[in-house]
Protein backbone atom coordinates (compact mmCIF):
# COMPACT_ATOMS: atom_id res chain seq x y z
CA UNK A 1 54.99 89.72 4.00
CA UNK A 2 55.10 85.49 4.34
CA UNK A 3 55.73 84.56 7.86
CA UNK A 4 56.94 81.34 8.26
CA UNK A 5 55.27 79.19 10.76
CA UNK A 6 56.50 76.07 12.67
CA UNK A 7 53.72 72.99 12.90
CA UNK A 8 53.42 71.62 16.69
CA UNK A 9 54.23 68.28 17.10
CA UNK A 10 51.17 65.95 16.24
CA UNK A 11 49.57 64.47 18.70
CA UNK A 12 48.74 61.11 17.31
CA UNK A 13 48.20 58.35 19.63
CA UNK A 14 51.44 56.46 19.28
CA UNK A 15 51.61 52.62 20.75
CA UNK A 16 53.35 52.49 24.15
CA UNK A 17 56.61 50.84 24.72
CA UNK A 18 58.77 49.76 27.32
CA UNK A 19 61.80 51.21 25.19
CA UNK A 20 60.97 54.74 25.86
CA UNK A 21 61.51 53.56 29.66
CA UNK A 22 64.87 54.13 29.05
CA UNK A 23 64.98 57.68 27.45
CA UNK A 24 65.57 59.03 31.14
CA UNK A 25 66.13 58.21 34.67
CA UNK A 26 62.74 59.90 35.89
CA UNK A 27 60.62 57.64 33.30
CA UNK A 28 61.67 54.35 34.24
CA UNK A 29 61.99 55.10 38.00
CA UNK A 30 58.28 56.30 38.17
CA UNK A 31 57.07 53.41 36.45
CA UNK A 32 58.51 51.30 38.40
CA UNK A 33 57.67 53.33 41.47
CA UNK A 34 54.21 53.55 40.11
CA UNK A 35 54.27 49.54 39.52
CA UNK A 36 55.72 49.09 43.34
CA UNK A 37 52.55 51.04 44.73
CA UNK A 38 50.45 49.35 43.79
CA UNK A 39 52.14 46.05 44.11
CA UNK A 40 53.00 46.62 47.54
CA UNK A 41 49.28 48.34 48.64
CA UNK A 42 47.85 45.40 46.72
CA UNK A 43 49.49 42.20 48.94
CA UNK A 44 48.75 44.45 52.30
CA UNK A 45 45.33 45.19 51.71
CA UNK A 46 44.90 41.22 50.92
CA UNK A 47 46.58 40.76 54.26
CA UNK A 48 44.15 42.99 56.05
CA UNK A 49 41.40 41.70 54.65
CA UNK A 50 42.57 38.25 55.48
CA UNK A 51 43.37 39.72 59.17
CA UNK A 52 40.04 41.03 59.71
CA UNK A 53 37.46 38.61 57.65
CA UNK A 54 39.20 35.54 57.50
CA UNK A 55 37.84 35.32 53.73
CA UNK A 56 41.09 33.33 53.04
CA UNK A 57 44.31 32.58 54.07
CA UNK A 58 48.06 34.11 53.21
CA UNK A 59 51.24 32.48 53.26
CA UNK A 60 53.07 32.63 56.19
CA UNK A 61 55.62 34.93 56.61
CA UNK A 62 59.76 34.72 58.12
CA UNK A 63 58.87 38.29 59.60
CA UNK A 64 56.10 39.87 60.72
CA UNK A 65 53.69 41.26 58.46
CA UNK A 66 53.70 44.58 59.46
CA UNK A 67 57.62 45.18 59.60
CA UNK A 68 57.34 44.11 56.16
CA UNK A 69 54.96 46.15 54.61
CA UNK A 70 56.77 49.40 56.50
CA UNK A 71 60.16 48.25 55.00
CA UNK A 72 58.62 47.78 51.51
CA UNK A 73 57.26 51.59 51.31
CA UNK A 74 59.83 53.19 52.98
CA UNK A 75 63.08 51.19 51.25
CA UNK A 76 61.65 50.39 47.88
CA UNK A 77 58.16 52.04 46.81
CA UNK A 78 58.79 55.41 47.44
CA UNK A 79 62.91 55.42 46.87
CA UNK A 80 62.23 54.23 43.31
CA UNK A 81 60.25 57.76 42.87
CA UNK A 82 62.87 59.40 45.02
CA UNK A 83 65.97 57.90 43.15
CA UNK A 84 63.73 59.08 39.56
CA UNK A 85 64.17 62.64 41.22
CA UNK A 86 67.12 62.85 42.22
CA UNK A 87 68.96 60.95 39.38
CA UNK A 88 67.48 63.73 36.97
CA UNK A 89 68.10 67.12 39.34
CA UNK A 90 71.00 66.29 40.53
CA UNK A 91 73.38 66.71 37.38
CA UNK A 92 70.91 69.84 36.78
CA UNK A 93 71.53 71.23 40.45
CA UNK A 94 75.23 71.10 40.36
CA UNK A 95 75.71 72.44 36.34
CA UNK A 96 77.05 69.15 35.34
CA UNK A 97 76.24 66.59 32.36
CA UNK A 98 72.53 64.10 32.11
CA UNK A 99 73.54 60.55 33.27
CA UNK A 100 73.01 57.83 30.87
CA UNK A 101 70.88 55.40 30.58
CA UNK A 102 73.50 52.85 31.03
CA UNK A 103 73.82 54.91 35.04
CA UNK A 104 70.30 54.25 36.04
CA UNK A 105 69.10 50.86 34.09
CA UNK A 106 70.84 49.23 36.75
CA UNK A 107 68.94 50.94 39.76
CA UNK A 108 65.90 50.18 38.25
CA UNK A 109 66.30 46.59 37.96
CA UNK A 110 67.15 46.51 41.25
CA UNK A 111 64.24 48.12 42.77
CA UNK A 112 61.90 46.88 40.79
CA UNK A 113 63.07 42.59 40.70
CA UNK A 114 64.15 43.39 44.37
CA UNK A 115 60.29 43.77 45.07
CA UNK A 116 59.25 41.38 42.74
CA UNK A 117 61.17 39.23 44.86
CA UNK A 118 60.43 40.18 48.01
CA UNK A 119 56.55 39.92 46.96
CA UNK A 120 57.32 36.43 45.45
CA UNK A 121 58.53 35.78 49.19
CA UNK A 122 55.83 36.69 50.62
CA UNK A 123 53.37 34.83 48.39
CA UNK A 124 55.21 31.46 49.55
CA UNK A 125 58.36 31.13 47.31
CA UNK A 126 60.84 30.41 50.40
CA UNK A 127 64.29 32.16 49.03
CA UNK A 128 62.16 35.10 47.12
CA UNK A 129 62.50 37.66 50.72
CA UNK A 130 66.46 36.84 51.07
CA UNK A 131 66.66 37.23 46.72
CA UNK A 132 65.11 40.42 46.46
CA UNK A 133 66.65 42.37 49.42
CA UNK A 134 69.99 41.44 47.82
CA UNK A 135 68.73 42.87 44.35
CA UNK A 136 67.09 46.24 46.34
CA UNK A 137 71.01 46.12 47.95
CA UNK A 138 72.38 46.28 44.51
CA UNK A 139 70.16 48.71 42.89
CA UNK A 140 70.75 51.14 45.89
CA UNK A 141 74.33 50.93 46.14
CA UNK A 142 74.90 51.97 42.37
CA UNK A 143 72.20 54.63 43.07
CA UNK A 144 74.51 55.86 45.87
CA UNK A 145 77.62 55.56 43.72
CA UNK A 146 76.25 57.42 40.91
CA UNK A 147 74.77 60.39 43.08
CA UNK A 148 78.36 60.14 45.15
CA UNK A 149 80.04 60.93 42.39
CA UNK A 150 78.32 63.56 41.16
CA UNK A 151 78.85 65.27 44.23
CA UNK A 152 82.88 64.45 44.11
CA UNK A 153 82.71 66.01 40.36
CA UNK A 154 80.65 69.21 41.52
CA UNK A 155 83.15 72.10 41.99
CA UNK A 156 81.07 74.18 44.31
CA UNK A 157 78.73 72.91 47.18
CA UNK A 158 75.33 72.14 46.46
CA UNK A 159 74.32 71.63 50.26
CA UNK A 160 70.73 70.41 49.25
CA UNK A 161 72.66 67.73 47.61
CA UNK A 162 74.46 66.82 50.10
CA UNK A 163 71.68 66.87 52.36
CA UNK A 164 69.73 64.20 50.22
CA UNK A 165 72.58 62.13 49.99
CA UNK A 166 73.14 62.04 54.09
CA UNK A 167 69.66 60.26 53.99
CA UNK A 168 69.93 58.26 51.54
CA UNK A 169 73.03 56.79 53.40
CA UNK A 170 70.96 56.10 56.36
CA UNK A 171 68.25 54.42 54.32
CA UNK A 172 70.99 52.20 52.76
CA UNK A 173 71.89 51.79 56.64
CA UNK A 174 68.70 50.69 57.24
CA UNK A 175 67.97 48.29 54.19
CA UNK A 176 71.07 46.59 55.25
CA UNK A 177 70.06 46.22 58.62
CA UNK A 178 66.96 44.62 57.29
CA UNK A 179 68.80 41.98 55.25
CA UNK A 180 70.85 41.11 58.34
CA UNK A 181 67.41 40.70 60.26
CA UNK A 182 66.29 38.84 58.01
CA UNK A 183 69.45 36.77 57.49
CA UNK A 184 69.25 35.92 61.16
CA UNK A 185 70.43 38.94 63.16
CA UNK A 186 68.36 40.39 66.67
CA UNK A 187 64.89 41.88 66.00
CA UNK A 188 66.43 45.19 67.21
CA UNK A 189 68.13 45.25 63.67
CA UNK A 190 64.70 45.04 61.76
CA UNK A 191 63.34 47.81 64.28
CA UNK A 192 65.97 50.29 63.82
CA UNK A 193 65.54 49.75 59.80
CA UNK A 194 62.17 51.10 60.11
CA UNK A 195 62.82 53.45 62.38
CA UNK A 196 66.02 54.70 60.39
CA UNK A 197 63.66 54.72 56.93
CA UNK A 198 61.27 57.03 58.88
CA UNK A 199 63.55 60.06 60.52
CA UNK A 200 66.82 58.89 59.13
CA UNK A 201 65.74 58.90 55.66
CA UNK A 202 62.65 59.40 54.39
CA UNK A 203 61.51 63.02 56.60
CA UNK A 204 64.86 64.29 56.13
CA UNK A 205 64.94 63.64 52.59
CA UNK A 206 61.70 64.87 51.72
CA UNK A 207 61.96 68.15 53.74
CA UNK A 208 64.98 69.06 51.85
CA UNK A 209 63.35 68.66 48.80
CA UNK A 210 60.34 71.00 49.96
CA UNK A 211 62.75 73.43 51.28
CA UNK A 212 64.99 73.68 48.05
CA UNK A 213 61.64 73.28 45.37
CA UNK A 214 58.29 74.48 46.83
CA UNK A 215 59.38 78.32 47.31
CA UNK A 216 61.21 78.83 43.76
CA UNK A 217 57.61 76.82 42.24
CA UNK A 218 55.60 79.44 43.72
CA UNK A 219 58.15 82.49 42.90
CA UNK A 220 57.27 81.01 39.36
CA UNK A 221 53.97 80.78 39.83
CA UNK A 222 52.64 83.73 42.04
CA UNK A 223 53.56 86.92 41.49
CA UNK A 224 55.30 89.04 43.95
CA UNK A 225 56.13 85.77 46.59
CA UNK A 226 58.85 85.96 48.45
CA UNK A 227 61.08 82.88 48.48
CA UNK A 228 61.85 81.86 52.03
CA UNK A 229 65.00 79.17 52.31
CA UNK A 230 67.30 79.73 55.77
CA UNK A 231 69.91 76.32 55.85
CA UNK A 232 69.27 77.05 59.62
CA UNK A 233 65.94 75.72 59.54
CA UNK A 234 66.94 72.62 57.09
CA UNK A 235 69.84 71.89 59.38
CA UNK A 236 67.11 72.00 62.65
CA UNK A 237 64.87 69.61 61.36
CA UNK A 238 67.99 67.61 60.56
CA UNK A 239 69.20 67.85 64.05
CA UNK A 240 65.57 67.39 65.49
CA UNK A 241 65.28 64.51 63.43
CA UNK A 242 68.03 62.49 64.54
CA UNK A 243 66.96 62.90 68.11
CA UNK A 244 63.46 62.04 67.70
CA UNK A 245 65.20 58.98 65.52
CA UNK A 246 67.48 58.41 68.84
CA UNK A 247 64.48 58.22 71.24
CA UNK A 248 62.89 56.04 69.02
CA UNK A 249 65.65 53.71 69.01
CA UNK A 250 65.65 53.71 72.59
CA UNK A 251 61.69 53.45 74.01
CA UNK A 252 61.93 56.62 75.28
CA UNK A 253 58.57 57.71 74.10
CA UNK A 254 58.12 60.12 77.38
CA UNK A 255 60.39 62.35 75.81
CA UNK A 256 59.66 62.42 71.69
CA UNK A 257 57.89 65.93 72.49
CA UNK A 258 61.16 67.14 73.47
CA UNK A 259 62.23 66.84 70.15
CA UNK A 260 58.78 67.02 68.25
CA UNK A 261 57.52 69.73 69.87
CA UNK A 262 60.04 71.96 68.14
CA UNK A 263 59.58 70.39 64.92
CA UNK A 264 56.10 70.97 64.98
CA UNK A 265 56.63 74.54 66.14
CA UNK A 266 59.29 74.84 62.57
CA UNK A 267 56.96 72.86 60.06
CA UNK A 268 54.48 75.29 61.23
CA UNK A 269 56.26 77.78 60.24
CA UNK A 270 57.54 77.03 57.38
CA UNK A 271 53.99 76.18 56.24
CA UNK A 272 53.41 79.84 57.38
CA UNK A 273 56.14 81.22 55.41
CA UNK A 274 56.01 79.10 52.18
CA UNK A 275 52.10 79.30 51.59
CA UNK A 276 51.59 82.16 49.17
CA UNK A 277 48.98 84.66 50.26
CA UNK A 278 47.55 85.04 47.02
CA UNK A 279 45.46 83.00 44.38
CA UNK A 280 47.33 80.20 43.34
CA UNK A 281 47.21 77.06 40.74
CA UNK A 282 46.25 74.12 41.44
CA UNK A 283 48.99 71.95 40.95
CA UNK A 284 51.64 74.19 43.27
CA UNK A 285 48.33 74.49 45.88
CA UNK A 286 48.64 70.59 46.65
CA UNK A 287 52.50 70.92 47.50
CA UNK A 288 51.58 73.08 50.40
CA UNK A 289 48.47 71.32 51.36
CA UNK A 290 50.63 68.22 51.60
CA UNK A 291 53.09 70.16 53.52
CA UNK A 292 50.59 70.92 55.77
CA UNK A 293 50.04 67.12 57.23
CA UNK A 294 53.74 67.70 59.02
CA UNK A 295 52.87 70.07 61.77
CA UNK A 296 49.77 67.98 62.28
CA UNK A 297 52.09 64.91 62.22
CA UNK A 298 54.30 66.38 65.02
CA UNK A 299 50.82 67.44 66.98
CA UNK A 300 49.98 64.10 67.62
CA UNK A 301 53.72 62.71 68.29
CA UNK A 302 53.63 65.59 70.90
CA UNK A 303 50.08 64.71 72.67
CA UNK A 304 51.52 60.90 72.17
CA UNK A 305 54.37 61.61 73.97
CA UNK A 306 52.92 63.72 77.09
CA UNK A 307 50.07 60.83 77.36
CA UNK A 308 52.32 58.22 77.73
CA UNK A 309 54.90 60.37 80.24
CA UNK A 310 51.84 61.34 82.10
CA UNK A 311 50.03 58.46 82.57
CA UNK A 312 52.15 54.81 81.13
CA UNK A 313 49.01 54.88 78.50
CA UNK A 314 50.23 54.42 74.33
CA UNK A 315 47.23 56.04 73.09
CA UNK A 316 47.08 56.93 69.09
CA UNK A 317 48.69 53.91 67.78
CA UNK A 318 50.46 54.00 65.06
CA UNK A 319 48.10 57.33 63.97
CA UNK A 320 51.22 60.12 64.03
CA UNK A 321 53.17 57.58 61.60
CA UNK A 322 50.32 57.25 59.25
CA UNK A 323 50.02 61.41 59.15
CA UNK A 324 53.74 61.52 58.22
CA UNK A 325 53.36 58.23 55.49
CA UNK A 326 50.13 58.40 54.15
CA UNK A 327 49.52 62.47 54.71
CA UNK A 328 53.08 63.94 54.44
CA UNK A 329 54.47 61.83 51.96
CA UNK A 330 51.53 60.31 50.19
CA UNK A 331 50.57 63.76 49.23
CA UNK A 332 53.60 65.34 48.29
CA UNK A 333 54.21 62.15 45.95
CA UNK A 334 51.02 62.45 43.91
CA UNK A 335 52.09 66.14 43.78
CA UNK A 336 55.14 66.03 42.59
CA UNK A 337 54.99 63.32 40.23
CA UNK A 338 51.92 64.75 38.94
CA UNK A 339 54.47 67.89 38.18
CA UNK A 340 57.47 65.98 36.86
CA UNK A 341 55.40 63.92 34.60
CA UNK A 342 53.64 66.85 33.41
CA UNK A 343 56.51 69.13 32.41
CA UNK A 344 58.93 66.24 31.08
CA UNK A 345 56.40 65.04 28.94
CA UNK A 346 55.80 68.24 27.14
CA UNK A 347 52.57 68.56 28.82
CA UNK A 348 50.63 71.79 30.62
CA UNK A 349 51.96 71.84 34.19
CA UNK A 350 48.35 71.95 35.53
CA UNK A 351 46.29 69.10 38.24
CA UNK A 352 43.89 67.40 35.69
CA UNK A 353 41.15 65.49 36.81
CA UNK A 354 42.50 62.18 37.62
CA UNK A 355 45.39 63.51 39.88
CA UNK A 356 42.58 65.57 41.82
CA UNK A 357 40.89 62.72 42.32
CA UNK A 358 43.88 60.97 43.51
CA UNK A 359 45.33 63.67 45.80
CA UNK A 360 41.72 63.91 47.28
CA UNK A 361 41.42 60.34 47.92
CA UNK A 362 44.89 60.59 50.11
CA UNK A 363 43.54 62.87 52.49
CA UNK A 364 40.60 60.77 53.23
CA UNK A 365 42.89 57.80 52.77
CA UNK A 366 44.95 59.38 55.69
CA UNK A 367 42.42 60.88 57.67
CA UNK A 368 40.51 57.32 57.84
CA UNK A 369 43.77 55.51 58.95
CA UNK A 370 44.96 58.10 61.73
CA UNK A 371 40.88 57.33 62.97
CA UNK A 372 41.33 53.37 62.96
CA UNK A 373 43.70 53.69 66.04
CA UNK A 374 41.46 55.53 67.71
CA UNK A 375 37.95 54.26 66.56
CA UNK A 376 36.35 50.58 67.32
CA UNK A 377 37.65 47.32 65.26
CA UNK A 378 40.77 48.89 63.97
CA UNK A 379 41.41 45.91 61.75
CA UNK A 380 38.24 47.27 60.01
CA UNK A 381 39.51 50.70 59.19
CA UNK A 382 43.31 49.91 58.33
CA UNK A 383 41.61 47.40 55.69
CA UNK A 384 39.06 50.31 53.96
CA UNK A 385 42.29 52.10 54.23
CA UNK A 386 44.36 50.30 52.11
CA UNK A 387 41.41 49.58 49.92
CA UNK A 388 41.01 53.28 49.69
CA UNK A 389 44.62 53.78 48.40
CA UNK A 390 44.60 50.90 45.77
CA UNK A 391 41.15 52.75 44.08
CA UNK A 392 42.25 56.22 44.86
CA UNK A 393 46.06 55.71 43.44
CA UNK A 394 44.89 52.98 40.62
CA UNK A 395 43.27 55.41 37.62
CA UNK A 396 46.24 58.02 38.30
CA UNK A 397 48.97 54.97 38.24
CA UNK A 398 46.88 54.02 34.69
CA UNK A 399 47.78 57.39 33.26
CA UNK A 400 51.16 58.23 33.95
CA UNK A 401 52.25 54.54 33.36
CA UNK A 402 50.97 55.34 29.72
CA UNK A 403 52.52 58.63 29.79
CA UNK A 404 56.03 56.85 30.55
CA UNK A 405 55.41 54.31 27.92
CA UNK A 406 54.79 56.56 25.21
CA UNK A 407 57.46 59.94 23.56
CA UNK A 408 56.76 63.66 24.87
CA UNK A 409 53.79 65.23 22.70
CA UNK A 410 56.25 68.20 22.17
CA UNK A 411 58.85 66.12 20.19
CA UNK A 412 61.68 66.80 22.48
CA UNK A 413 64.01 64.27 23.82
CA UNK A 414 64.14 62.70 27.64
């Protein structure tokens, strides 16, 4: 009997080229998320290092350095991996038809000149801040259009949808506000941007994500787990959320635990109830260890909050922000663009050696900048910290750059 037998696709090395880029919305959104990470880490840590040694001197900024680097990461690096995500499952999540490349080329461009820009800026070239927040502008607004319309077009309700797209209206709030700060409008405009990109857009965003993804992974991956997804504990940290985001708005740090003590108690458990309780891989084990940097997040908010209503005394710093960024979401994005990359390139959805080494380096990366507002010479510690990301993140940036550069190994489109 002559079986017929199908050759896998070779292998061959084949030359990398921004063209393939365009073959779908998650390629060229990574890269240029991937580009904007570094980028971004790259002019901070120089300021830091400037801050602390003195070994040279940076351009002078229109607004402070700080606000800046929060509004970069929050508005522009990690929405260009969000909008990659979301431009690819939506469609997917509601049953409807792959946008085109013609849809997303133009949020692309946005977010990436719009931080070319803004970096230009801040490197001395006078119009370069005002420039690029009009291009980031741009490049969210069709982002928000496209999405917006998918969600007209869907017949049924896809409330995780809608749930992403709430926040991603309140980051487009808070870019906004930004350009008006920067355009000459009160400093309370530029404070409520970052505060708005924290619980307004960013938490909300990414919980929905873990909520709808992280239990159907492991249902896929372990057997016999038990997929745990109540709306009533989505919509909680929604409404808990928006109050801590109120409070913030309003100095009235002697009552975030109101609102972060029950978040903590609800990350908890949904830490609890999503971790599988038996052997897992590696690459669905990092989603939940990432997950796990939100209760501890909240933790500190709460002992934060008491300290300060006990005694007038800010102690931790900025540390509870730098467990949501750096632990919470740093995390969670080298583990899930580790697992988009790797299935929609035709590759084995496994962690390989490089995004160990990465996802490793952000819990140290983390842990050693939640210590620098607590330890002596902070300025020390933020600027190993920021060092830390650029070599921990650099070698994992390398390879998936390549990967978008270059056509699936299994011959299939996208």
């Amino acid at each position: 009997m002559h079986i017929e037998t199908v050759p896998l696709p070779r292998r061959g090395h084949a030359r990398p080229s921004p063209a393939w880029l365009a073959h779908a919305p998650h390629r060229l959104m990574f890269f240029i998320g991937a580009a904007n990470v570094l980028l971004a880490m790259l002019w901070w840590a120089l300021w830091l290092v400037s801050a602390r040694w003195g070994a040279w001197t940076m351009p002078e900024l229109p607004v402070p350095a700080g606000w800046l680097h929060a509004f970069l990461m929050q508005h522009l690096v990690l929405p260009s991996f969000v909008f990659g995500f979301l431009l690819t499952v939506f469609p997917r999540w509601m049953g409807l038809p792959e946008l085109q490349r013609h849809h997303y080329l133009p949020v692309g461009a946005g977010l990436m000149g719009g931080q070319l820009a803004i970096l230009l800026g801040a490197a001395g070239w006078e119009a370069g801040l005002t420039v690029g927040l009009w291009m980031a502008l741009a490049g969210w607004s069709t982002a928000l259009f496209l999405l917006g319309r998918l969600l007209v077009d869907e017949r049924g309700r896809t409330w995780h949808a809608r749930s992403c797209f709430a926040a991603l209206l309140l980051g487009w709030l808070g870019l906004a506000m930004f350009l008006a700060f920067v355009l000459g409008a009160s400093a309370q405009w530029a404070f409520a941007s970052i505060k708005l990109g924290s619980f307004g857009l960013l938490l909300p965003l990414y919980v929905t994500v873990a909520h709808r993804m992280f239990p159907f992974f492991a249902g896929n991956a372990v057997p016999g787990y038990r997929a745990w997804r109540p709306l009533w504990w989505l919509l909680a940290v929604w409404v808990l959320a928006l109050a801590h985001l109120a409070l913030e708005l309003v100095h009235g740090y002697a009552w975030l635990w109101t609102t972060d003590a029950p978040l903590l108690a609800l990350t908890a458990l949904a830490v609890w109830r999503w971790w599988p309780r038996a052997r897992m891989p590696g690459l669905l084990a990092v989603l939940f260890i990432g997950t796990a940097w939100l209760p501890v997040t909240f933790g500190l908010y709460v002992a934060q909050s008491l300290a300060y209503g006990l005694t007038g005394e800010f102690i931790l710093g900025r540390a509870p922000m730098h467990a949501l960024f750096v632990g919470f979401f740093g995390s969670l994005l080298v583990a899930m663009v580790t697992r988009v990359t790797q299935g929609h390139s035709g590759r084995p959805l496994r962690m390989y050696g490089i995004a160990w080494f990465a996802f490793v380096a952000i819990q140290v990366v983390a842990t050693l900048r939640i210590l620098a507002d607590v330890l002596p010479d902070p300025g020390l510690w933020q600027a190993l910290a920021a060092v830390g990301w650029l070599l921990g993140l650099s070698p994992w940036v390398a390879r998936i750059g390549h990967i978008y550069l270059t056509p699936r190994r299994d011959g299939r489109p996208g």
